[in-house]
PDB file of N, CA and C in Angstrom:
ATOM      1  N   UNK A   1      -0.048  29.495 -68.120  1.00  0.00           N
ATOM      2  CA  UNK A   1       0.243  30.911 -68.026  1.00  0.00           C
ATOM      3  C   UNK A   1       1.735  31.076 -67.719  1.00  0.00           C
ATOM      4  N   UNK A   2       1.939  31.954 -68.390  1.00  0.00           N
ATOM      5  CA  UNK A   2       3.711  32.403 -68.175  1.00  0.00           C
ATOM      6  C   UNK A   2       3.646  33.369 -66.909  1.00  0.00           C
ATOM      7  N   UNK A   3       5.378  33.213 -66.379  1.00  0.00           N
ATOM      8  CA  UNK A   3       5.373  34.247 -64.977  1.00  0.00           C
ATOM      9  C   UNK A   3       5.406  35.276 -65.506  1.00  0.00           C
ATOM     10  N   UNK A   4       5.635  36.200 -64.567  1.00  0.00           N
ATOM     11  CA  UNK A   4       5.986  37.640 -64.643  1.00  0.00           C
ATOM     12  C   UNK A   4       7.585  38.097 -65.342  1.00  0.00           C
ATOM     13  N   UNK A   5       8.176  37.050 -65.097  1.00  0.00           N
ATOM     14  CA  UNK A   5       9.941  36.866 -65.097  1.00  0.00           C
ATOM     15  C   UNK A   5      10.303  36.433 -66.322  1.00  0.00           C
ATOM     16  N   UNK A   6       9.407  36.208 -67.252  1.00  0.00           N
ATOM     17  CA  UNK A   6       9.352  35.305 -68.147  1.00  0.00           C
ATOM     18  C   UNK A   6      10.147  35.798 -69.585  1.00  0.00           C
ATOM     19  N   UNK A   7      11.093  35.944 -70.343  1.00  0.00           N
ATOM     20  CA  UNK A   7      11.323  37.000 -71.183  1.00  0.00           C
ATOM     21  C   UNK A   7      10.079  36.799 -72.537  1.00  0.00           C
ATOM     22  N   UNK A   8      10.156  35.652 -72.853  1.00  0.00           N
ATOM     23  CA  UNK A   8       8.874  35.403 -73.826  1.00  0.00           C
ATOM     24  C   UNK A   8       7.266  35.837 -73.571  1.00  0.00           C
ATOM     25  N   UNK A   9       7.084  36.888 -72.207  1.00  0.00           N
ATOM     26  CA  UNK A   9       5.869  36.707 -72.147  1.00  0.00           C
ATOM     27  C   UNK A   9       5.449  37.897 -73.159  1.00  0.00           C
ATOM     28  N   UNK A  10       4.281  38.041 -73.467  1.00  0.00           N
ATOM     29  CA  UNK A  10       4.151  38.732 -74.729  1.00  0.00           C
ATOM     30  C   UNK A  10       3.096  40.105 -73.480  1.00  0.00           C
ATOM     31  N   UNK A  11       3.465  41.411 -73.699  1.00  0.00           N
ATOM     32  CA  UNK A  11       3.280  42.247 -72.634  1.00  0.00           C
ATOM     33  C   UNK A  11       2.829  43.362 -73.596  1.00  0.00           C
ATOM     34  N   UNK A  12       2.071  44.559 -73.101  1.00  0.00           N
ATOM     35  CA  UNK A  12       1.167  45.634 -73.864  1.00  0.00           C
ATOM     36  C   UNK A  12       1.485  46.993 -73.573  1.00  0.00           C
ATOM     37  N   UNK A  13       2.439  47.718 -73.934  1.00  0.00           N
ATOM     38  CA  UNK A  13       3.295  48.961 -73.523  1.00  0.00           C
ATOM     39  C   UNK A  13       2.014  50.229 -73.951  1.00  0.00           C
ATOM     40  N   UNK A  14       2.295  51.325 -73.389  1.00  0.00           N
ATOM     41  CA  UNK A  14       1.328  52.422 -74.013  1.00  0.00           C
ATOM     42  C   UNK A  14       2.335  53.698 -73.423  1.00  0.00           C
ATOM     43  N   UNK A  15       2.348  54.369 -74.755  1.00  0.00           N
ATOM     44  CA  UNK A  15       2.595  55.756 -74.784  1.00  0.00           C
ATOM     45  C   UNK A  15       2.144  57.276 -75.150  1.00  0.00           C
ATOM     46  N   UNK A  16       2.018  57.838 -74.984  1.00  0.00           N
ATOM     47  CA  UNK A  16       1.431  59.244 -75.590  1.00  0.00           C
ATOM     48  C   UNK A  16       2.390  59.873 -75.686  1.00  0.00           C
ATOM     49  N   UNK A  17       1.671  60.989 -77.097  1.00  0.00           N
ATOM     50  CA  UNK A  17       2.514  61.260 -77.880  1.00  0.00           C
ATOM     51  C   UNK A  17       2.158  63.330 -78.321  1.00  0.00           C
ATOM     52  N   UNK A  18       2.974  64.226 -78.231  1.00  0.00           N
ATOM     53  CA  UNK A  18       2.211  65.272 -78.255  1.00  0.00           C
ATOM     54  C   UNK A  18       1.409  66.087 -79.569  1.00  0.00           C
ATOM     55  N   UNK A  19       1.896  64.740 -80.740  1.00  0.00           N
ATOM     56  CA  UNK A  19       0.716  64.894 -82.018  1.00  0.00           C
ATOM     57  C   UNK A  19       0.902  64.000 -82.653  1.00  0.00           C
ATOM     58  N   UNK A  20       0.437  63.939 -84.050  1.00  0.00           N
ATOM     59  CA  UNK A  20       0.282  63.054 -84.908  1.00  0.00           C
ATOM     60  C   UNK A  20       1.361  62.351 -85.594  1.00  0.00           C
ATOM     61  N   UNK A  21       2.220  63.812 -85.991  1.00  0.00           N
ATOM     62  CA  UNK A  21       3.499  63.361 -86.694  1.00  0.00           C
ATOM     63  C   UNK A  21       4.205  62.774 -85.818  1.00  0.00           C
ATOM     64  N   UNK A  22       4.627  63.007 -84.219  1.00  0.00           N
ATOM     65  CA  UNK A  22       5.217  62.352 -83.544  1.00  0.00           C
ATOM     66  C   UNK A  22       4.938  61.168 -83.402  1.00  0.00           C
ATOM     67  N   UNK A  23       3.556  60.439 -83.297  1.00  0.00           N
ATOM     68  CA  UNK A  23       3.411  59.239 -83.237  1.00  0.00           C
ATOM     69  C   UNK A  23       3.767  58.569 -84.136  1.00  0.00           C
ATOM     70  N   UNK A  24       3.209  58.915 -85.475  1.00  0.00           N
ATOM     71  CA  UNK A  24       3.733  58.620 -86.669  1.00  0.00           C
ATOM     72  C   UNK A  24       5.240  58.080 -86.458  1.00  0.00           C
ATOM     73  N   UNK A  25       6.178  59.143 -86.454  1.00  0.00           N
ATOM     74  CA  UNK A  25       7.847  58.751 -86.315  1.00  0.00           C
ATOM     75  C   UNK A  25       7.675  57.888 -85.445  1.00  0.00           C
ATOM     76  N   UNK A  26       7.609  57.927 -84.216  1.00  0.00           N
ATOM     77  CA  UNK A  26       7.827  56.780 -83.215  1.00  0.00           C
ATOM     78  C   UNK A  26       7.196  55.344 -83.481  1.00  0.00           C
ATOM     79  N   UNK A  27       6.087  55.752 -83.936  1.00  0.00           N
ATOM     80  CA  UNK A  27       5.639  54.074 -84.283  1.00  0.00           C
ATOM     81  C   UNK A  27       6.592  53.699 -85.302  1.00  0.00           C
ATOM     82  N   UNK A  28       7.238  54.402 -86.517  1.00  0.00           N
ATOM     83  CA  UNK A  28       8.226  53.683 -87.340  1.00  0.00           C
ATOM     84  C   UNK A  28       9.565  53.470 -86.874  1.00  0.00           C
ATOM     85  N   UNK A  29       9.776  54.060 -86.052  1.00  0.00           N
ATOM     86  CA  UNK A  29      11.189  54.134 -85.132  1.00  0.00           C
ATOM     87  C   UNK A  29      11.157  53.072 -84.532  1.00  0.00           C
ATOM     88  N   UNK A  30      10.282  52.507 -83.823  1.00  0.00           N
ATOM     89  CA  UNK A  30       9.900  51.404 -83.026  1.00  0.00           C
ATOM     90  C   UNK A  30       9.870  50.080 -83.534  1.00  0.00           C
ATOM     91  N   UNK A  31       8.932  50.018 -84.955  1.00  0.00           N
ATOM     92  CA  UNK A  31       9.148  48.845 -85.613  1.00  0.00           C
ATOM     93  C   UNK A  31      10.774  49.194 -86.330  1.00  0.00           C
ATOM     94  N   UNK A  32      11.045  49.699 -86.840  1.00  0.00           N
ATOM     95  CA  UNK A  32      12.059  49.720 -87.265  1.00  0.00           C
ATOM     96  C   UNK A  32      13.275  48.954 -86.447  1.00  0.00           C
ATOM     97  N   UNK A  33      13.472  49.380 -85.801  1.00  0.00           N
ATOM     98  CA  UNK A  33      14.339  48.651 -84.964  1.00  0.00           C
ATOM     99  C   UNK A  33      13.776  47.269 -84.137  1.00  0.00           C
ATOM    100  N   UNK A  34      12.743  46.503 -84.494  1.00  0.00           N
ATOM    101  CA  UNK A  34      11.845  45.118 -83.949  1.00  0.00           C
ATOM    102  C   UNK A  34      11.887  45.334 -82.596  1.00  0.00           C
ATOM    103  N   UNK A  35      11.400  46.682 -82.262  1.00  0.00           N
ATOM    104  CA  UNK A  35      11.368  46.742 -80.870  1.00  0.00           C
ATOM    105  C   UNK A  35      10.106  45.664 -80.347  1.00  0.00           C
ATOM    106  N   UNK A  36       9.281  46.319 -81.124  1.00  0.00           N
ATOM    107  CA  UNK A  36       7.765  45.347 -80.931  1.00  0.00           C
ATOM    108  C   UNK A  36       7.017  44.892 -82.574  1.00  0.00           C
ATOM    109  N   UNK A  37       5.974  44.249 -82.077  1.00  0.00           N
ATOM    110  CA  UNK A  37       5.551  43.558 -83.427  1.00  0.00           C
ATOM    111  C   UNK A  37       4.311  44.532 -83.991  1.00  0.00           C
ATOM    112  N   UNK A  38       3.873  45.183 -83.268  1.00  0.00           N
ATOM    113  CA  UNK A  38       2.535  45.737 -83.572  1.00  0.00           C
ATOM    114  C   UNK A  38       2.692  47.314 -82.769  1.00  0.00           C
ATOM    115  N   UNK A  39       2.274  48.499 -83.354  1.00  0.00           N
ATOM    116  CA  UNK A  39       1.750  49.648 -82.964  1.00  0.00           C
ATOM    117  C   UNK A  39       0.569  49.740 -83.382  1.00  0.00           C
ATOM    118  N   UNK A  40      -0.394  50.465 -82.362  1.00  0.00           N
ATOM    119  CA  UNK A  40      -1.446  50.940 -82.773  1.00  0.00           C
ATOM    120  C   UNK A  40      -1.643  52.415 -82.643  1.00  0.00           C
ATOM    121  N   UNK A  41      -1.830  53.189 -83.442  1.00  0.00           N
ATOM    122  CA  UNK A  41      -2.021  55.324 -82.984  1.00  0.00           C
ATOM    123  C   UNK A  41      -3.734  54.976 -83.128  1.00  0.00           C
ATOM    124  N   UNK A  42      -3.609  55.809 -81.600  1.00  0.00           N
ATOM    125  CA  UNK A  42      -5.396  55.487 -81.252  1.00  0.00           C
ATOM    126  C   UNK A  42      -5.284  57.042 -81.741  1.00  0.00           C
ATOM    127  N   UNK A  43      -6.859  57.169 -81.492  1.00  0.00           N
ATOM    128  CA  UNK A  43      -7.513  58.696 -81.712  1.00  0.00           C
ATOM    129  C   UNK A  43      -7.012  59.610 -80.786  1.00  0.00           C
ATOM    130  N   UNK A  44      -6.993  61.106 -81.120  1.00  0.00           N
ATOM    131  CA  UNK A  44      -6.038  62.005 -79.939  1.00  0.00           C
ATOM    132  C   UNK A  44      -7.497  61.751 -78.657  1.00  0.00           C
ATOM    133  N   UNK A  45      -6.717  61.684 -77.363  1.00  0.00           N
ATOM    134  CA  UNK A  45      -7.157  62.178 -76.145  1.00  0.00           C
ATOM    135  C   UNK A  45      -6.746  63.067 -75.296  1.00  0.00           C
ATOM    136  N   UNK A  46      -8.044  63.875 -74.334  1.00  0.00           N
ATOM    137  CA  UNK A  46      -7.301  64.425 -73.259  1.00  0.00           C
ATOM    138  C   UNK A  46      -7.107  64.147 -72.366  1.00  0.00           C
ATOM    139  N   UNK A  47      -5.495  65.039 -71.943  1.00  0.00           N
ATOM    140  CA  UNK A  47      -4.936  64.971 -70.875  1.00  0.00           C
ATOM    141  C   UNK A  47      -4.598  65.260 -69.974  1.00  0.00           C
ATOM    142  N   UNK A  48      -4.941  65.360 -68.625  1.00  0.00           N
ATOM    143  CA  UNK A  48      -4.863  66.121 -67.626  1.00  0.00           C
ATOM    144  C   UNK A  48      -4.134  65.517 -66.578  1.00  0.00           C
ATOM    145  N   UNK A  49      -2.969  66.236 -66.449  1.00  0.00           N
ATOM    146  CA  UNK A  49      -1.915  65.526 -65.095  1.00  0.00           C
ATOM    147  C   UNK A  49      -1.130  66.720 -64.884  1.00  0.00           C
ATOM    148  N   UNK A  50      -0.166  66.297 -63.564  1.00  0.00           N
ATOM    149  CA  UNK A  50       0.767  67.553 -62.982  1.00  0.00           C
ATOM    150  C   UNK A  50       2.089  67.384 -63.473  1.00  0.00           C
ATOM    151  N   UNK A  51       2.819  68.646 -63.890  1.00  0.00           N
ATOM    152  CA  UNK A  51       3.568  68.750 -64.446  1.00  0.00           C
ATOM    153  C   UNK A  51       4.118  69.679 -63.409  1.00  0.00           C
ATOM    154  N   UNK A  52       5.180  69.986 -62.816  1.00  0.00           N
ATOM    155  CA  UNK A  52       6.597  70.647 -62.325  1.00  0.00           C
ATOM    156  C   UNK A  52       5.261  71.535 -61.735  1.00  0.00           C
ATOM    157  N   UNK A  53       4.612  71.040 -61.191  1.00  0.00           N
ATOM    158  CA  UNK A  53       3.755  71.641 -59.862  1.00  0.00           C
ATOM    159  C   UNK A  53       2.550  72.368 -60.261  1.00  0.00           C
ATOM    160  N   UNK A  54       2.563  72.311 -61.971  1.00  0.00           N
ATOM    161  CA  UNK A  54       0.745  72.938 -62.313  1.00  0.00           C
ATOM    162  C   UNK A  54       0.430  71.745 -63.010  1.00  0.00           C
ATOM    163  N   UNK A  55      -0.920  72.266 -62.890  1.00  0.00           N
ATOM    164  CA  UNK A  55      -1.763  71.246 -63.325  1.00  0.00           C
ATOM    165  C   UNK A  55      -1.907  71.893 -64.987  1.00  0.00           C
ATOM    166  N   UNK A  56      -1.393  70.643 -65.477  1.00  0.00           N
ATOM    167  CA  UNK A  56      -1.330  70.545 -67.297  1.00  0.00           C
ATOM    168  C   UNK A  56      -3.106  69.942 -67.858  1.00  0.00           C
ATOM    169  N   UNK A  57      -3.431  70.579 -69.171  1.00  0.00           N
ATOM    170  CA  UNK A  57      -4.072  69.682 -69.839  1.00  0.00           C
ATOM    171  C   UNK A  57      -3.447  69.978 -71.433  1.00  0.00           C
ATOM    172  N   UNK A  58      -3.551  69.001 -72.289  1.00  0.00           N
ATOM    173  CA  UNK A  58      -3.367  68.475 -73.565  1.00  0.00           C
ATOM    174  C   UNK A  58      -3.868  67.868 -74.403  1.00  0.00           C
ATOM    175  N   UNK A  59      -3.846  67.805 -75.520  1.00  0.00           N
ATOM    176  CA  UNK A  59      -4.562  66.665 -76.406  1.00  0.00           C
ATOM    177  C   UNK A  59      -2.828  66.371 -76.394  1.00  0.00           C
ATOM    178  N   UNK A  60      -2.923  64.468 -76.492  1.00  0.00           N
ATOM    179  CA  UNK A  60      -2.299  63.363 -76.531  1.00  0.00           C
ATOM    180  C   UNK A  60      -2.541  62.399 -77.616  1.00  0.00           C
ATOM    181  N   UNK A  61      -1.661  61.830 -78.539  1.00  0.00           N
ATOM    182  CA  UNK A  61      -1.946  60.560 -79.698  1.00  0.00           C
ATOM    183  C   UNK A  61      -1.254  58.978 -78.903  1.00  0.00           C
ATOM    184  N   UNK A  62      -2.203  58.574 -78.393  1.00  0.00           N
ATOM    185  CA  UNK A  62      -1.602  57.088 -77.496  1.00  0.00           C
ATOM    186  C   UNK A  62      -1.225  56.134 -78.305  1.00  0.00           C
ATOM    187  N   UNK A  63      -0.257  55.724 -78.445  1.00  0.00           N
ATOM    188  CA  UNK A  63       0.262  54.368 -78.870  1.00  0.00           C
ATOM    189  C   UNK A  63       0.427  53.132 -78.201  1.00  0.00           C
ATOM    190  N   UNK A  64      -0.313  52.431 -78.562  1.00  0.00           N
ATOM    191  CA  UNK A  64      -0.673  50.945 -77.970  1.00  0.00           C
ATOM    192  C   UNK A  64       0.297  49.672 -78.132  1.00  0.00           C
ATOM    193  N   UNK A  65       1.456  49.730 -77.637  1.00  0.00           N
ATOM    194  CA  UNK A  65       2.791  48.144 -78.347  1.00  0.00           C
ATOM    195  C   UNK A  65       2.750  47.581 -77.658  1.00  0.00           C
ATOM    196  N   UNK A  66       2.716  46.130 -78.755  1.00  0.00           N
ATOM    197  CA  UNK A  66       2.726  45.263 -78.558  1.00  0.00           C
ATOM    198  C   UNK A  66       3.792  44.182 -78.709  1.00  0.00           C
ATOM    199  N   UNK A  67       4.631  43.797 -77.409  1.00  0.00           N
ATOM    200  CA  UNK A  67       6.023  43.360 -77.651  1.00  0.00           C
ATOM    201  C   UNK A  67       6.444  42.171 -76.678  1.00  0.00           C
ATOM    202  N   UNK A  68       7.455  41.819 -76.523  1.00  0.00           N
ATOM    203  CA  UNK A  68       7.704  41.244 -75.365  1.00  0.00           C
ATOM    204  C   UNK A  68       8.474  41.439 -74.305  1.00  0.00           C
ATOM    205  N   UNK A  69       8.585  40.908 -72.905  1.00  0.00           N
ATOM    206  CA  UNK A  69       9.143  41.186 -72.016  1.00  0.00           C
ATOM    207  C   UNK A  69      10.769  41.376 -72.445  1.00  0.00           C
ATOM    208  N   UNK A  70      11.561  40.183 -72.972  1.00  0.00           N
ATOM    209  CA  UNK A  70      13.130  40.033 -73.656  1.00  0.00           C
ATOM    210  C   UNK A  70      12.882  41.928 -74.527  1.00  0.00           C
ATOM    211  N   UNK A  71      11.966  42.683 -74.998  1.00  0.00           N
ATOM    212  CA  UNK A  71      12.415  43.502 -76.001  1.00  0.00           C
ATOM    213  C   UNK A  71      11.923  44.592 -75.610  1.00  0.00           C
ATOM    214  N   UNK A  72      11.702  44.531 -74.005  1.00  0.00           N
ATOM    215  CA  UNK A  72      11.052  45.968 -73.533  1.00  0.00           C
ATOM    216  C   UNK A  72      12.435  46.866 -73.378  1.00  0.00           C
ATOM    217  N   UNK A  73      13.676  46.499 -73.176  1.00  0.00           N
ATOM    218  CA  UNK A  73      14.568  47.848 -72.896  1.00  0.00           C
ATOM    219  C   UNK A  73      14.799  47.992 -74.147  1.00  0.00           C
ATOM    220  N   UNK A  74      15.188  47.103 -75.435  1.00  0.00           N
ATOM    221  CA  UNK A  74      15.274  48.021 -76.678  1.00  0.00           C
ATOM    222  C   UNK A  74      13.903  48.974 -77.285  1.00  0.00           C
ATOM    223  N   UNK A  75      12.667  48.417 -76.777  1.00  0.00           N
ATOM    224  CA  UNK A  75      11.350  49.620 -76.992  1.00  0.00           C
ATOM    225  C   UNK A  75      11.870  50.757 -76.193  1.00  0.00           C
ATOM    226  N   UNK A  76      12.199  50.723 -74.778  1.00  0.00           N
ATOM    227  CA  UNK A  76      12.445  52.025 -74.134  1.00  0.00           C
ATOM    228  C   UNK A  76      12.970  52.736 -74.699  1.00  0.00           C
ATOM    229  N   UNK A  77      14.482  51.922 -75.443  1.00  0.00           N
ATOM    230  CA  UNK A  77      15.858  52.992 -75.197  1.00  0.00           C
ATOM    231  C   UNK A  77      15.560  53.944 -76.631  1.00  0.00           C
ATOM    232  N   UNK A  78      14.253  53.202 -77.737  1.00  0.00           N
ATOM    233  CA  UNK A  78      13.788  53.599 -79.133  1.00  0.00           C
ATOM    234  C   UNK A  78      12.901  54.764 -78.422  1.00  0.00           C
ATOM    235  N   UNK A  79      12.263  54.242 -77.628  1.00  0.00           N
ATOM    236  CA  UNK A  79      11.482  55.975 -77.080  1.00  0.00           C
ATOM    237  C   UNK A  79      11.478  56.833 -76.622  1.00  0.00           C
ATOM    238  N   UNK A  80      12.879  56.516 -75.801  1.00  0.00           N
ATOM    239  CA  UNK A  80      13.232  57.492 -74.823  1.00  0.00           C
ATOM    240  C   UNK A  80      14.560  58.183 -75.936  1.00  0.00           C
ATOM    241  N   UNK A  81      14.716  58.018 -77.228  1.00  0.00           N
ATOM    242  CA  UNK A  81      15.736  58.278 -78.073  1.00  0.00           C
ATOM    243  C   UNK A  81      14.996  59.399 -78.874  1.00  0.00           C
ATOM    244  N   UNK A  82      13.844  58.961 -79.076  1.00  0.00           N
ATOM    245  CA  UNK A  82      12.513  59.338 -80.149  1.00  0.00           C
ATOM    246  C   UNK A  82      11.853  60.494 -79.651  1.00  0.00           C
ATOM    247  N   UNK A  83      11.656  60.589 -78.342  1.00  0.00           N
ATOM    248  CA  UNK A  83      10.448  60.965 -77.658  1.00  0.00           C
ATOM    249  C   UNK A  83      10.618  62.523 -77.144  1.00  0.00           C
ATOM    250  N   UNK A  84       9.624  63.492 -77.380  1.00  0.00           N
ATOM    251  CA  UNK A  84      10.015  64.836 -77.209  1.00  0.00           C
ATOM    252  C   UNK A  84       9.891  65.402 -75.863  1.00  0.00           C
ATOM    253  N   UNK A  85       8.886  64.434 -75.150  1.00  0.00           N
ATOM    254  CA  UNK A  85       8.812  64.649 -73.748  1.00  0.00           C
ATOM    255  C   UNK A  85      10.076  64.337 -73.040  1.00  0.00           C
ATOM    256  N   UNK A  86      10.564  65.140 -71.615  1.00  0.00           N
ATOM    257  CA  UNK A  86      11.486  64.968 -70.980  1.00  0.00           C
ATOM    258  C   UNK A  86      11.275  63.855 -69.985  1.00  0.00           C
ATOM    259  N   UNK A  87       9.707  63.217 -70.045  1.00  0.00           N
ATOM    260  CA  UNK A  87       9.628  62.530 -68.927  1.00  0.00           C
ATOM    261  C   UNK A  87       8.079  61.470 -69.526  1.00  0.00           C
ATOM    262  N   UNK A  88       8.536  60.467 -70.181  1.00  0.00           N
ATOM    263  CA  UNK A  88       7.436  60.151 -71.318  1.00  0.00           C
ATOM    264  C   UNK A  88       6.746  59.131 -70.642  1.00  0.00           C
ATOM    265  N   UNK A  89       5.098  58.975 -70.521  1.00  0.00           N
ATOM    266  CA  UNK A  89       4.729  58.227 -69.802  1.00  0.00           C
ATOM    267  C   UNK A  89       5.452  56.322 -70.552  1.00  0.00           C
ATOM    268  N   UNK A  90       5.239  55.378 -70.005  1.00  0.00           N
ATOM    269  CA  UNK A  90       5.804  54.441 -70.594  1.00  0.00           C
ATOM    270  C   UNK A  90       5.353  53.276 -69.936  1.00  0.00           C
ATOM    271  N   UNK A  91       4.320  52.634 -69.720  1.00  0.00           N
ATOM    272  CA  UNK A  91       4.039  52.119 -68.715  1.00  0.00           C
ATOM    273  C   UNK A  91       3.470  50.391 -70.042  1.00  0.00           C
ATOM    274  N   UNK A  92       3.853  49.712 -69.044  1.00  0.00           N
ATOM    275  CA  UNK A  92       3.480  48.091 -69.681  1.00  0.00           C
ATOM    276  C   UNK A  92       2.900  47.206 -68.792  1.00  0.00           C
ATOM    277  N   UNK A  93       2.025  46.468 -69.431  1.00  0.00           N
ATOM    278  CA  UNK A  93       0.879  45.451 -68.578  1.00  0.00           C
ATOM    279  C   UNK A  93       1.279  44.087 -69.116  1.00  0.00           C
ATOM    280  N   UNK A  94       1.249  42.631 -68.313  1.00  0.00           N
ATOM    281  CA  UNK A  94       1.674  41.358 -69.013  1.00  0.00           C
ATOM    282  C   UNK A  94       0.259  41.039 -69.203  1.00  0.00           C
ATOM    283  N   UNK A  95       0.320  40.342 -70.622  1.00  0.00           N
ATOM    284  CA  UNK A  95      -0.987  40.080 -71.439  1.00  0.00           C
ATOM    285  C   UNK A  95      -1.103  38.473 -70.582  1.00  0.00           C
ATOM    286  N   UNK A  96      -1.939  38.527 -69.869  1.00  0.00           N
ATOM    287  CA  UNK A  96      -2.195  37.091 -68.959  1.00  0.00           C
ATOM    288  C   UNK A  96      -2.890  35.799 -69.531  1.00  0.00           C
ATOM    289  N   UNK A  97      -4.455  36.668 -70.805  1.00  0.00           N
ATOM    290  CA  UNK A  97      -4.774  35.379 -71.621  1.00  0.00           C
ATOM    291  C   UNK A  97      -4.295  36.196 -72.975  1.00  0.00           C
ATOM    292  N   UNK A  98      -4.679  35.539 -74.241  1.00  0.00           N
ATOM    293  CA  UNK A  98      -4.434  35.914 -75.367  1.00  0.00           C
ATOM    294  C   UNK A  98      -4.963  34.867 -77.059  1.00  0.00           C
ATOM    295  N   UNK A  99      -5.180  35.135 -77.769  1.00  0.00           N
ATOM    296  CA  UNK A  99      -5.287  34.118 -78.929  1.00  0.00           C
ATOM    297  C   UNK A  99      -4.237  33.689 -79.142  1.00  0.00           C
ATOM    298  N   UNK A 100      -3.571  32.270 -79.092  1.00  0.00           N
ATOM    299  CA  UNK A 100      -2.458  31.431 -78.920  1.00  0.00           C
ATOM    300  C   UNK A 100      -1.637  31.929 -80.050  1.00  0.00           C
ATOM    301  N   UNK A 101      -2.418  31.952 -81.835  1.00  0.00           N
ATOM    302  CA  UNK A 101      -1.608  31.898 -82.718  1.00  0.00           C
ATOM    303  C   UNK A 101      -0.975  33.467 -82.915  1.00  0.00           C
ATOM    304  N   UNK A 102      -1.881  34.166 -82.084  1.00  0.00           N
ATOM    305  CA  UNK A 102      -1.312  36.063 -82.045  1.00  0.00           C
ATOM    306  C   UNK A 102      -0.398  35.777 -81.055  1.00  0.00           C
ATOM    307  N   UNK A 103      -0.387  35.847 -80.031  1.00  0.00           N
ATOM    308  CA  UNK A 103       0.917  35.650 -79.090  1.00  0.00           C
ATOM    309  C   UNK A 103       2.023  35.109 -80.083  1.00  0.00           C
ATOM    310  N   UNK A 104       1.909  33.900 -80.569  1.00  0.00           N
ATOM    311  CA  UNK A 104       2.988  33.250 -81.599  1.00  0.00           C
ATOM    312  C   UNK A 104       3.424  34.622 -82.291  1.00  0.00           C
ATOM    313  N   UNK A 105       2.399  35.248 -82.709  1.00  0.00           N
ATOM    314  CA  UNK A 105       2.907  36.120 -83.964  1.00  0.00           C
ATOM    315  C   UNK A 105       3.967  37.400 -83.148  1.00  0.00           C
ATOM    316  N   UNK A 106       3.599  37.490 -82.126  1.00  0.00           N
ATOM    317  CA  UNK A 106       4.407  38.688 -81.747  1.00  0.00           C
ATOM    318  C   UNK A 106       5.865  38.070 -81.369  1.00  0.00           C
ATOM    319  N   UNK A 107       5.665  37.055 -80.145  1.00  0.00           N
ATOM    320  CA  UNK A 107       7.311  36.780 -79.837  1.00  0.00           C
ATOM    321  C   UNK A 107       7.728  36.476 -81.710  1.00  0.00           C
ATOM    322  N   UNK A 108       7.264  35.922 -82.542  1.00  0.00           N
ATOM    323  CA  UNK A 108       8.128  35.655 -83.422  1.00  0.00           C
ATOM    324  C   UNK A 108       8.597  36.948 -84.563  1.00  0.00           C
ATOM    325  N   UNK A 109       7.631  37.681 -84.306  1.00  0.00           N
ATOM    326  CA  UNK A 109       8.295  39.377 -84.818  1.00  0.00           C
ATOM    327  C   UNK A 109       8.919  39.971 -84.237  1.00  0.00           C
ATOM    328  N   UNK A 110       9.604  39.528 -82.559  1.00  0.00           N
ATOM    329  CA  UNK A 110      10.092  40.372 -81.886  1.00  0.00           C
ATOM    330  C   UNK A 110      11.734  39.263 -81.425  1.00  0.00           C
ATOM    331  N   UNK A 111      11.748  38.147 -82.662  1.00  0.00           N
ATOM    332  CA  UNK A 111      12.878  37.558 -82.303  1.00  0.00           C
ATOM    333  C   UNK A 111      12.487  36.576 -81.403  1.00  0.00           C
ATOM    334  N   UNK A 112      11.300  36.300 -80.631  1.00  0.00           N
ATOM    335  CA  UNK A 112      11.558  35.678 -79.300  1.00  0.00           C
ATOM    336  C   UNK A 112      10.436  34.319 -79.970  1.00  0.00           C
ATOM    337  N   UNK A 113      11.229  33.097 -79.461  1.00  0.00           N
ATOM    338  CA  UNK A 113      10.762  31.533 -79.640  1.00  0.00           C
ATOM    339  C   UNK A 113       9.007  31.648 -79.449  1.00  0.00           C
ATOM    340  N   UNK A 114       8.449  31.018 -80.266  1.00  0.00           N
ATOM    341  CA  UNK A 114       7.295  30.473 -80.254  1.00  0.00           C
ATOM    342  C   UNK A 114       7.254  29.536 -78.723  1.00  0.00           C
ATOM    343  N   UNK A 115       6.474  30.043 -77.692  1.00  0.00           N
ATOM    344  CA  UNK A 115       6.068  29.448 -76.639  1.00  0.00           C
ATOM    345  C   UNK A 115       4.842  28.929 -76.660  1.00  0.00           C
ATOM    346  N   UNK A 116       5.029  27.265 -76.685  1.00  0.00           N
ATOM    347  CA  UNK A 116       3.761  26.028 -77.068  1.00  0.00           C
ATOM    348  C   UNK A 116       2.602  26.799 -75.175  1.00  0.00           C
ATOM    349  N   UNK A 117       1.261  26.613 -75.916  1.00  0.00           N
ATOM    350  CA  UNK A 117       0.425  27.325 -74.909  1.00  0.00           C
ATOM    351  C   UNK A 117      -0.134  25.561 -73.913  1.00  0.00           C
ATOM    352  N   UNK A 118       0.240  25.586 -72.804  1.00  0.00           N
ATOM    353  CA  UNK A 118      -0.081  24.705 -71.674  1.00  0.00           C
ATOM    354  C   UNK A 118      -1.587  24.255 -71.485  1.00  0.00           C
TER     355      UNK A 118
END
């Protein structure tokens, strides 16, 4: 298992998005620039959180990337460039197990060395 510190570790970003076409652009904005190797636009969900002191709800289009640790500030700086929200959720998890030859596939779409699995 790779650390936390690791730039090759291969990690699972998620964003929402406030429709379709937006996800759309951002997922091509994203690969476009090899931020990450993989987007996924899930089905819209709702959303309910606080916003500047009321309570918001929304339908949301979540995008699921898949990238690595070395290529998380060029994903940010693509979403936070992209992104219509002033304050975009952005949150990433390190993928701890994984199918060896998919891990391969992402660091190597995202620039980053094939790391042999221990």
């Amino acid at each position: 298992m790779q650390s936390h510190t690791d730039p090759d570790e291969v990690i699972v970003v998620i964003t929402n998005t406030p429709d379709a076409e937006t996800a759309a652009h951002l997922s091509q904005a994203v690969l476009q620039a090899r931020a990450a190797a993989c987007v996924n636009r899930l089905a819209p969900v709702e959303s309910e959180y606080w916003w500047q002191g009321n309570l918001e709800r929304a339908q949301e289009w979540p995008l699921l990337i898949k990238t690595t640790r070395a290529r998380y500030a060029a994903l940010e700086a693509v979403i936070r460039q992209h992104h219509p929200y002033d304050v975009p959720e952005l949150i990433a998890w390190p993928v701890t197990a994984g199918y060896a030859p998919y891990l391969a596939w992402v660091r190597g779409e995202t620039g980053s060395p094939s790391v042999p699995e221990k």
